[in-house]
C-alpha atoms as a PDB file:
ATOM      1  CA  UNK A   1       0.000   0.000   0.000  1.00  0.00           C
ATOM      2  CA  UNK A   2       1.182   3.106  -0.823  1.00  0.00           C
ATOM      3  CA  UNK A   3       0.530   6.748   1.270  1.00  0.00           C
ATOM      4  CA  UNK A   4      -1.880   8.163  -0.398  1.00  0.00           C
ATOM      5  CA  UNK A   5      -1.489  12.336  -1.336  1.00  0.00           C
ATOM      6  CA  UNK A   6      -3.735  14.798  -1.609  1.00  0.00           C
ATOM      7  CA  UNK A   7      -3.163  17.559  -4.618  1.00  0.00           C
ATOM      8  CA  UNK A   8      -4.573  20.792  -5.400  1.00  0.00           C
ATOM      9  CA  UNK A   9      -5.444  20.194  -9.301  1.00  0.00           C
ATOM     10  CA  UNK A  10      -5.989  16.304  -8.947  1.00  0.00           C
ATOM     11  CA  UNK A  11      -6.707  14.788 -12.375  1.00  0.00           C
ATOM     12  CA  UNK A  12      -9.881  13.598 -11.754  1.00  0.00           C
ATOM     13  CA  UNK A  13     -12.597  14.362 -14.490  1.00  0.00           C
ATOM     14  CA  UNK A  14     -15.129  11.521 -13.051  1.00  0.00           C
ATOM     15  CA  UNK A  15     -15.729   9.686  -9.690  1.00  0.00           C
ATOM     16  CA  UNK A  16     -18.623   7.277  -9.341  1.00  0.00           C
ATOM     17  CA  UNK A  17     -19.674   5.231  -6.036  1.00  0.00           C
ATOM     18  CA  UNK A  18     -22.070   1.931  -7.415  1.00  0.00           C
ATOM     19  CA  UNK A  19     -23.873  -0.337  -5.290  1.00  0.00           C
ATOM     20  CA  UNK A  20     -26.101  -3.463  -7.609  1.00  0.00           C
ATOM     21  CA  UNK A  21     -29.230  -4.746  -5.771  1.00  0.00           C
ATOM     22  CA  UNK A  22     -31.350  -6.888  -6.130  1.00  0.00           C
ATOM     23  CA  UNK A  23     -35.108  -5.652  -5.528  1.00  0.00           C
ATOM     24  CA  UNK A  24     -38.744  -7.035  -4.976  1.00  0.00           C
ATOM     25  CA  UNK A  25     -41.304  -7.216  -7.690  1.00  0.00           C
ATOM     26  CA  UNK A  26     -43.154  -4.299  -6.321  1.00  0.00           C
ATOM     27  CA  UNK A  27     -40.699  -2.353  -6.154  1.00  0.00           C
ATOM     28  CA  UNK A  28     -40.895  -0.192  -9.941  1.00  0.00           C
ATOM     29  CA  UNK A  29     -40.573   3.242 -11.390  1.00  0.00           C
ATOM     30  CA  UNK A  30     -43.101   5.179  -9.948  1.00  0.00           C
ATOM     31  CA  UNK A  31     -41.102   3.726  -6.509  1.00  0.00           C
ATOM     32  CA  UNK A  32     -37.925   5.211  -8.103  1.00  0.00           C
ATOM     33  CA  UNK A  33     -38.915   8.626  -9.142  1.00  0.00           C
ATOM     34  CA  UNK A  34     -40.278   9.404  -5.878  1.00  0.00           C
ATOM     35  CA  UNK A  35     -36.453   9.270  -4.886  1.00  0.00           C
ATOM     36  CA  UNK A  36     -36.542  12.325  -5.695  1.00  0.00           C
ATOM     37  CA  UNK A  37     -38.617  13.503  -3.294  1.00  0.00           C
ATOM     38  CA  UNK A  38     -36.276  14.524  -0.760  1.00  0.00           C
ATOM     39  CA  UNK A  39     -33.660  15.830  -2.916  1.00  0.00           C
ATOM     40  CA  UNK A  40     -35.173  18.070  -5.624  1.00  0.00           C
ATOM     41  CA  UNK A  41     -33.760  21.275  -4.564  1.00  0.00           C
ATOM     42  CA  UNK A  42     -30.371  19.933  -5.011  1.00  0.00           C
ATOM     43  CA  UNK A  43     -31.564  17.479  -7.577  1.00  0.00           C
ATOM     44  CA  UNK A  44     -34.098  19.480  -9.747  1.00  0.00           C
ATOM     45  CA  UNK A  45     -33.459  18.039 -13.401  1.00  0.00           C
ATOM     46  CA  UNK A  46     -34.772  14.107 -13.738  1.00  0.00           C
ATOM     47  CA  UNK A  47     -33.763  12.413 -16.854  1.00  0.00           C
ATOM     48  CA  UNK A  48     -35.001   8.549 -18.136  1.00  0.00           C
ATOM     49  CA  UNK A  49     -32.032   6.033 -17.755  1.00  0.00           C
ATOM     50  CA  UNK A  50     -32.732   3.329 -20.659  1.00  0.00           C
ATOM     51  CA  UNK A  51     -30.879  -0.151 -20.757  1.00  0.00           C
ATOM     52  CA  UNK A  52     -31.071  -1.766 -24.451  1.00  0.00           C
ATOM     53  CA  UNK A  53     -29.318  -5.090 -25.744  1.00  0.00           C
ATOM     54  CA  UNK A  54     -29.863  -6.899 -29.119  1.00  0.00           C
ATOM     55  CA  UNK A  55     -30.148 -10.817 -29.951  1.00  0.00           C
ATOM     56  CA  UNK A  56     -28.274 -12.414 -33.338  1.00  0.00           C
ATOM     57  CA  UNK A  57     -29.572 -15.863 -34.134  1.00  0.00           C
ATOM     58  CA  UNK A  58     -26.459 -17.957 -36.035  1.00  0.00           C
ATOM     59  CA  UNK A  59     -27.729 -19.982 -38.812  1.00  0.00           C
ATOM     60  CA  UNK A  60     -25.055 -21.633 -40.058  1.00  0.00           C
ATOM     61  CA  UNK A  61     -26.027 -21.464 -43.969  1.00  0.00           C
ATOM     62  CA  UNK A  62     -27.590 -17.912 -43.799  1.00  0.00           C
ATOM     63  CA  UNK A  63     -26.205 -14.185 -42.551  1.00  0.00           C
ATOM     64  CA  UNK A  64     -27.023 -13.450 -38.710  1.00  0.00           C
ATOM     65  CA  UNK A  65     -30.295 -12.206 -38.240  1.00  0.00           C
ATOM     66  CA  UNK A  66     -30.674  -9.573 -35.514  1.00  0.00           C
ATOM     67  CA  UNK A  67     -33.987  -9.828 -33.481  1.00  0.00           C
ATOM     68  CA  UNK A  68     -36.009  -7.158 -31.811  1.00  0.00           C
ATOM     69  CA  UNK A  69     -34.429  -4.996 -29.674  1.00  0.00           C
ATOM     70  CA  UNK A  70     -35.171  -5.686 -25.791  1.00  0.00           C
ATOM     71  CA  UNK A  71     -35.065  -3.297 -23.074  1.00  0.00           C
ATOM     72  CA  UNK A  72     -36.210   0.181 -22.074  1.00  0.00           C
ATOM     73  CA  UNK A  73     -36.205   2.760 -19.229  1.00  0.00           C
ATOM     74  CA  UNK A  74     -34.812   0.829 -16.275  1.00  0.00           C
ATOM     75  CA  UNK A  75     -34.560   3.959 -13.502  1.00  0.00           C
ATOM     76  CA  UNK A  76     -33.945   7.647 -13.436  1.00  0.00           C
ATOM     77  CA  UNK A  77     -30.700  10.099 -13.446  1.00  0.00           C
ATOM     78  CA  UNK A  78     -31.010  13.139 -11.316  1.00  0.00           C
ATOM     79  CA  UNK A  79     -28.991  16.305 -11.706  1.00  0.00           C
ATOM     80  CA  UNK A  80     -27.619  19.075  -9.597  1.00  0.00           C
ATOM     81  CA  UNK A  81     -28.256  22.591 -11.701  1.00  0.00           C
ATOM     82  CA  UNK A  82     -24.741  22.819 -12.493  1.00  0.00           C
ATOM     83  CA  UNK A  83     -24.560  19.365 -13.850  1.00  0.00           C
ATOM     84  CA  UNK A  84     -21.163  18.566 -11.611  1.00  0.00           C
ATOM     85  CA  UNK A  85     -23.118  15.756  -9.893  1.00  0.00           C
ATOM     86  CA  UNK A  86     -25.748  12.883 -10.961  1.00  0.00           C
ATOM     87  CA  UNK A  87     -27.444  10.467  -8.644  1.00  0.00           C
ATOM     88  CA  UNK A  88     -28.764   7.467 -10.748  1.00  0.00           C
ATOM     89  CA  UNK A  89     -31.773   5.441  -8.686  1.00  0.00           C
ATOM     90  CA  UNK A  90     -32.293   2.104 -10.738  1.00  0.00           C
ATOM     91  CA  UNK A  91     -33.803  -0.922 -10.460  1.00  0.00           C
ATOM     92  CA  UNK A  92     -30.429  -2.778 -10.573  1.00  0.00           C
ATOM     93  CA  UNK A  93     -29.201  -0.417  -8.282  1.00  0.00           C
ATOM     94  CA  UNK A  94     -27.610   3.211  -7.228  1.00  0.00           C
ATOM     95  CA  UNK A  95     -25.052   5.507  -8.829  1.00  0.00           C
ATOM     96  CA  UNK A  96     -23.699   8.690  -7.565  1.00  0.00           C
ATOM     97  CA  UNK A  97     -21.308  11.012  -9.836  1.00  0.00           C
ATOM     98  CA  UNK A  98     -19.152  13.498  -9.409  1.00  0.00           C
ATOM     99  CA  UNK A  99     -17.649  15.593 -12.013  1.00  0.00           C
ATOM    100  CA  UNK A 100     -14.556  17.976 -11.712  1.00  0.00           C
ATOM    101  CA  UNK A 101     -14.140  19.291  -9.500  1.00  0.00           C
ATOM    102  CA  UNK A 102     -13.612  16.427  -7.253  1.00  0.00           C
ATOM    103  CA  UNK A 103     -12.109  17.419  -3.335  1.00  0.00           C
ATOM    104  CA  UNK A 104     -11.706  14.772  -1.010  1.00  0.00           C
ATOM    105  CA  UNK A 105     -12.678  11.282  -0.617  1.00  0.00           C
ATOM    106  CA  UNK A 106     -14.164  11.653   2.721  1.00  0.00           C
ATOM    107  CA  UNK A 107     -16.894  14.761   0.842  1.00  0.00           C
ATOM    108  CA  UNK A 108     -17.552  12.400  -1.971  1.00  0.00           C
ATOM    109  CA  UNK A 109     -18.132   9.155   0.230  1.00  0.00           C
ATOM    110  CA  UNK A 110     -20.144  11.446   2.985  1.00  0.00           C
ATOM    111  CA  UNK A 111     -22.867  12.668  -0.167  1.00  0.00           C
ATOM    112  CA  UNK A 112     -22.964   8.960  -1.697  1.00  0.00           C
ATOM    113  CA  UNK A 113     -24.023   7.732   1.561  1.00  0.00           C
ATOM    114  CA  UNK A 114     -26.743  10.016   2.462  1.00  0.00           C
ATOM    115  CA  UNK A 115     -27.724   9.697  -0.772  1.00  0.00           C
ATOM    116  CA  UNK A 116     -28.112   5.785  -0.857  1.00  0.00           C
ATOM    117  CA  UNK A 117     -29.562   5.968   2.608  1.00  0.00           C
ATOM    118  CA  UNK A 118     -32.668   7.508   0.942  1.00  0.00           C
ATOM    119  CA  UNK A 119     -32.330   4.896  -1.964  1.00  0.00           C
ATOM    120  CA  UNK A 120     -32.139   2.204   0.274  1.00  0.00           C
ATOM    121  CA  UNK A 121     -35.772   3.574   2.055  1.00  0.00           C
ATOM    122  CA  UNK A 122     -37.374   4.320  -0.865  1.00  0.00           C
ATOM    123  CA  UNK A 123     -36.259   1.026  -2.679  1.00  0.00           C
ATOM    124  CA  UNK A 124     -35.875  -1.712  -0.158  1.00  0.00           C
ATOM    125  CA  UNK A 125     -33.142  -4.064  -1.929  1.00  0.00           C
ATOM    126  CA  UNK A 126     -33.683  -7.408  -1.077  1.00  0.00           C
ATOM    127  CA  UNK A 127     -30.091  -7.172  -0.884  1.00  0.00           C
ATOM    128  CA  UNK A 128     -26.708  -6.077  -2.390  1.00  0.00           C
ATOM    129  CA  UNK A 129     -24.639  -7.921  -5.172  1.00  0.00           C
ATOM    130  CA  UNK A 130     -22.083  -6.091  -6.237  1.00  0.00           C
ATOM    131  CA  UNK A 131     -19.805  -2.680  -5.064  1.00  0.00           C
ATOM    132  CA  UNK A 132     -17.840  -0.471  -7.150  1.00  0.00           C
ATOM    133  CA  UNK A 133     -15.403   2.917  -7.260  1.00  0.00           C
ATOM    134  CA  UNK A 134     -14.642   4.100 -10.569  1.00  0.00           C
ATOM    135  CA  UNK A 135     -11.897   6.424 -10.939  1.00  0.00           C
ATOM    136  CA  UNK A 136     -11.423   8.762 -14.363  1.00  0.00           C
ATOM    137  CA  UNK A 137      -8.061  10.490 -15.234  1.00  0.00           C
ATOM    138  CA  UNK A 138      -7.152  13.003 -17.361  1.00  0.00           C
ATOM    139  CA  UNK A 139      -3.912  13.287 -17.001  1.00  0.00           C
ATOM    140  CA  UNK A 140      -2.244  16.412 -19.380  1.00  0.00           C
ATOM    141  CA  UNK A 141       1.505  15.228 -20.867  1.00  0.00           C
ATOM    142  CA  UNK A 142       3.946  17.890 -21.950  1.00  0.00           C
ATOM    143  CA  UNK A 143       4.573  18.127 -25.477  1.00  0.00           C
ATOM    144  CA  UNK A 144       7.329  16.703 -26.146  1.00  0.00           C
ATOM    145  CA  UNK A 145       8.735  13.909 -24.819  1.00  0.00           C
ATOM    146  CA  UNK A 146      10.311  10.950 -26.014  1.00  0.00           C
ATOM    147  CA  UNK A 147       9.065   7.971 -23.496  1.00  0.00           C
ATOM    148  CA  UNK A 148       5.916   7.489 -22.194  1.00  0.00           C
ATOM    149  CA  UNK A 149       7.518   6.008 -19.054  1.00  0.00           C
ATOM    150  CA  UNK A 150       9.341   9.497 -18.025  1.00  0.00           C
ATOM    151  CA  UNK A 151       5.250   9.580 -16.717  1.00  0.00           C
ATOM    152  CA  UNK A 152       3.139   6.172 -16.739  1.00  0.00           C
ATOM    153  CA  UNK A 153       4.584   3.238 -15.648  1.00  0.00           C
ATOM    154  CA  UNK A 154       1.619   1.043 -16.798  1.00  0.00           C
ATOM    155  CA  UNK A 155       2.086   0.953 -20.461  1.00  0.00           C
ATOM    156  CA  UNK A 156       1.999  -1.013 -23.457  1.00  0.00           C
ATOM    157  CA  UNK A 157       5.425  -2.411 -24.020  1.00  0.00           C
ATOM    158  CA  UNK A 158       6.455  -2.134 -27.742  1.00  0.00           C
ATOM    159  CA  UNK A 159       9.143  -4.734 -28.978  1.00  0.00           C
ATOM    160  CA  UNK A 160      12.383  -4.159 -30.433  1.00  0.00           C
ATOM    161  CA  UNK A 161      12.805  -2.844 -34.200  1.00  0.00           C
ATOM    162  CA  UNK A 162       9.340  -1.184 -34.173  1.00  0.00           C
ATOM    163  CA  UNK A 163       9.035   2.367 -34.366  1.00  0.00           C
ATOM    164  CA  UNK A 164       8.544   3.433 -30.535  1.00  0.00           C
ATOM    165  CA  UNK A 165       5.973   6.139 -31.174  1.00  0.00           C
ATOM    166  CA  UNK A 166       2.012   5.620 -30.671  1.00  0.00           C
ATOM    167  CA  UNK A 167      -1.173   8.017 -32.613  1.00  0.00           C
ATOM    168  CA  UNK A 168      -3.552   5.797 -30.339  1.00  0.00           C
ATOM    169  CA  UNK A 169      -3.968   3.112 -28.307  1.00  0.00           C
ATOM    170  CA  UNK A 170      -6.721   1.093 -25.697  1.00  0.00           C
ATOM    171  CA  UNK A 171      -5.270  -1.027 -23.088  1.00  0.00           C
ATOM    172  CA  UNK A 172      -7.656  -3.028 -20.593  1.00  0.00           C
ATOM    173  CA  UNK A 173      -5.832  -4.931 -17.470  1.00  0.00           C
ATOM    174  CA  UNK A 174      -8.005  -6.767 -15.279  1.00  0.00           C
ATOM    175  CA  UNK A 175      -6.125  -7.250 -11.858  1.00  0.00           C
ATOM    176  CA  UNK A 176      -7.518  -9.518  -8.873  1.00  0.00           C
ATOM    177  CA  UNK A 177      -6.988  -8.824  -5.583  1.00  0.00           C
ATOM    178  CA  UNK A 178      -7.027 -11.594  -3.420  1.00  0.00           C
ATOM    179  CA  UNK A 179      -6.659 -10.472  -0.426  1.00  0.00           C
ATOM    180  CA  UNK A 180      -9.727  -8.643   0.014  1.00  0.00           C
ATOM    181  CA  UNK A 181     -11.498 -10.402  -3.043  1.00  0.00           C
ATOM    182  CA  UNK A 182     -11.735  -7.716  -5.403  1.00  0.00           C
ATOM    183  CA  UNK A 183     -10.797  -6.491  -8.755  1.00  0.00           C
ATOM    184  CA  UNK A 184      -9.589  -3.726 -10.704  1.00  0.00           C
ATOM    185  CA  UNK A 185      -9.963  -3.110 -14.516  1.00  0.00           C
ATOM    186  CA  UNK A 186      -7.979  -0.490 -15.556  1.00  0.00           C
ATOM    187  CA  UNK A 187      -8.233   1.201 -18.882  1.00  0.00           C
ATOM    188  CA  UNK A 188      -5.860   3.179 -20.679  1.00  0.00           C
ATOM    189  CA  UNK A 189      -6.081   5.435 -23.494  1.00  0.00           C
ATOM    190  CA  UNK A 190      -5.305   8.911 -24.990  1.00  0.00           C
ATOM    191  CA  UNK A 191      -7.181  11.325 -27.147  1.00  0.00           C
ATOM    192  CA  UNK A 192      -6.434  12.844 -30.349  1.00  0.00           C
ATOM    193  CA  UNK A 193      -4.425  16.404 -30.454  1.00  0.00           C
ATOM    194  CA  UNK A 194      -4.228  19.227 -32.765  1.00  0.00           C
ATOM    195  CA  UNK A 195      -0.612  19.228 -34.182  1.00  0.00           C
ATOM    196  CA  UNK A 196      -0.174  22.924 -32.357  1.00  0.00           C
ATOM    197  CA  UNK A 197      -1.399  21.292 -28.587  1.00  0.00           C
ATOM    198  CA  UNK A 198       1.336  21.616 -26.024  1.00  0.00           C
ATOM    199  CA  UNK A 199      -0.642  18.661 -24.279  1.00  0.00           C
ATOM    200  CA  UNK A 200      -1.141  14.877 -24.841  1.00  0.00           C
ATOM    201  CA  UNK A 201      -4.664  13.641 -22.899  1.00  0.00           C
ATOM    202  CA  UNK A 202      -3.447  10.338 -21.108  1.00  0.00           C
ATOM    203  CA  UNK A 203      -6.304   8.775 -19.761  1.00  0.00           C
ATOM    204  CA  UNK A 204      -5.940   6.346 -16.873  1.00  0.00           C
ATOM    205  CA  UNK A 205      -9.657   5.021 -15.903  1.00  0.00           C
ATOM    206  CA  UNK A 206      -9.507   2.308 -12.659  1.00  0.00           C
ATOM    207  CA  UNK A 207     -12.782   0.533 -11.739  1.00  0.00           C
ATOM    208  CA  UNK A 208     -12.360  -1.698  -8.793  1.00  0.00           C
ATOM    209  CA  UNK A 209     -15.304  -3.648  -7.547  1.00  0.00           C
ATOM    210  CA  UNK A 210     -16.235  -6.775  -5.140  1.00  0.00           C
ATOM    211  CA  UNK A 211     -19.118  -9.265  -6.511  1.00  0.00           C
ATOM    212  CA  UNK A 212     -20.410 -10.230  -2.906  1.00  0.00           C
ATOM    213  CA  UNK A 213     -23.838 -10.845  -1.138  1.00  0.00           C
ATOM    214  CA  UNK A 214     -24.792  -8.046   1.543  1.00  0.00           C
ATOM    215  CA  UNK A 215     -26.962  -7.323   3.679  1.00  0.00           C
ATOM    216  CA  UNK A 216     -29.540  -3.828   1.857  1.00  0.00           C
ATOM    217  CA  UNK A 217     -28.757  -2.521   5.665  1.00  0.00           C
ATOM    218  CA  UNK A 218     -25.103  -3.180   6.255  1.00  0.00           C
ATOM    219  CA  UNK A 219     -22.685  -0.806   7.574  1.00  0.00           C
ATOM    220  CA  UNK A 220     -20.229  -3.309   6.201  1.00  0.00           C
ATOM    221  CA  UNK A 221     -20.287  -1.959   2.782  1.00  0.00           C
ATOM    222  CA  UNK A 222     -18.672   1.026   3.683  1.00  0.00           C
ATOM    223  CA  UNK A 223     -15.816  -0.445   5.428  1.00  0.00           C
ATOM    224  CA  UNK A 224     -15.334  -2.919   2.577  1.00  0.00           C
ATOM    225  CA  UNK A 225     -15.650   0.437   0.339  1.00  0.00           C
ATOM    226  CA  UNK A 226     -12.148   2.017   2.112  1.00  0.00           C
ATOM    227  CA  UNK A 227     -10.127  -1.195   1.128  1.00  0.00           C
ATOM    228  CA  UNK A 228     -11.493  -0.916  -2.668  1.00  0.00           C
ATOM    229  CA  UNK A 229     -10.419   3.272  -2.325  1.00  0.00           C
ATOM    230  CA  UNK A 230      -6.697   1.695  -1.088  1.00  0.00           C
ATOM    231  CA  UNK A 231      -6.997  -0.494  -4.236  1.00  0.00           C
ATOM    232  CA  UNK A 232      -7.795   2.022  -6.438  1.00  0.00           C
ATOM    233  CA  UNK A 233      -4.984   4.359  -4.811  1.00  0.00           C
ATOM    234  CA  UNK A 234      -2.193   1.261  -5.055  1.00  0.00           C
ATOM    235  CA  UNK A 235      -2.959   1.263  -8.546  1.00  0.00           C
ATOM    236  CA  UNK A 236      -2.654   4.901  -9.275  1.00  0.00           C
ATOM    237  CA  UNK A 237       0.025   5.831  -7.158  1.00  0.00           C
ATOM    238  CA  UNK A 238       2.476   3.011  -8.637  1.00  0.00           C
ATOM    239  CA  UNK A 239       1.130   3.380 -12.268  1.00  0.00           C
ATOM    240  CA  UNK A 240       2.644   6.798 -12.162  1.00  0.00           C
ATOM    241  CA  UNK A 241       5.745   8.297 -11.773  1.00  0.00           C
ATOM    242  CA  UNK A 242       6.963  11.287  -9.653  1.00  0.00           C
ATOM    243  CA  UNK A 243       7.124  13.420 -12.718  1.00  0.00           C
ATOM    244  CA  UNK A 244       3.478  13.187 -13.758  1.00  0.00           C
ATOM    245  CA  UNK A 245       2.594  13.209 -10.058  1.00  0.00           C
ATOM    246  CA  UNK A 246       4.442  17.030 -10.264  1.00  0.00           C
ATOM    247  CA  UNK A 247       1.763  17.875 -12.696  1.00  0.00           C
ATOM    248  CA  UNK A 248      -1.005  17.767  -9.875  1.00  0.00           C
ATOM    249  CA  UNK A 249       0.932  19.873  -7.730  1.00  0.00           C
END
């Protein structure tokens, strides 16, 4: 585990708390949009959150055909007027968001509770499946420089002969933790730059989760929580080096 620090332009464009449950019959939309109940004067804007997926059937002497699509509105989003946060009530579960700016941990985790406290009232999971922290980077390079590991130490590794430079790339890791029976996927990428940008967009997304049956009323979720934000902060911390960290500063 590594110490982690707290700086004054952290990279952060996205933080999101998740917690899947499982819920009773009754339990539908009109349950769900009375979430917002309690919350509308910091949560005026409601918004439909839709969940679609399509079947193929494989015949083996004719092209794929594609079936109707199944699906529809499975819960609600609900916005703060400036957008920065978003509070997602489903029926598989709750979401909170927070945009940049993102301050502290202990803020973030403080609203998310509250927040699912009401969720958990209104909505009455049966119980809980699944809990998640997802962590989005943006992480601004200098133009130029001539290895990506002067900043990111968890990076594709190109072999010998090939030309060592990269226009784009998508790298997924999925890590296990055994020790407190979780995992991590971390995705990497970077967007496109004019040739004139003084700045290369590294993003470093890490979404570490625990697939586990708990208690809808558990305290225990929380704790559990704190080791997946030391998980996620492990992997950060040693995915960078002290020269990117600089840039936070």
């Amino acid at each position: 585990m590594v110490d982690a620090l707290h700086f004054p332009n952290p990279p952060i464009v996205e933080a999101l708390l998740d917690i899947k449950v499982n819920l009773a019959k009754e339990v539908n939309l009109e349950t769900l949009a009375s979430f917002q109940d309690k919350i509308k004067s910091e949560f005026p804007t409601r918004k439909e959150k839709f969940s679609w997926h399509f079947d193929f059937k494989i015949n083996p002497h004719n092209l794929p055909e594609s079936q109707q699509p199944k699906g529809g509105t499975i819960g609600y989003l609900f916005n703060s007027p400036d957008g920065k946060k978003i509070v997602q009530a489903r029926l598989d579960g709750f979401t909170f968001n927070k945009l940049k700016p993102y301050t502290n941990w202990e803020s973030f985790r403080n609203e998310a509770k509250s927040l699912w406290q009401h969720y958990n009232e209104i909505a009455k999971p049966i119980n809980i499946s699944r809990i998640a922290l997802r962590y989005i980077n943006r992480i601004e390079i200098p133009l130029p420089f001539k290895d990506f590991k002067e900043y990111i130490l968890t990076i594709p590794e190109i072999g010998p002969g090939i030309p060592n430079t990269l226009s784009e790339f998508l790298m997924r890791l999925v890590i296990p933790n055994t020790k407190i029976e979780a995992n991590a996927i971390i995705t990497e990428t970077i967007e496109k730059v004019a040739d004139t940008s003084r700045f290369l967009p590294f993003i470093l997304d890490i979404d570490v989760y625990k697939a586990k049956l708990f208690e809808s009323s558990s305290n225990s979720i929380w704790i559990e929580m704190e080791d997946l934000r030391i998980f996620k902060n492990d992997i950060f911390f040693r995915s960078l080096t002290e020269k990117a960290q600089e840039l936070f500063k």
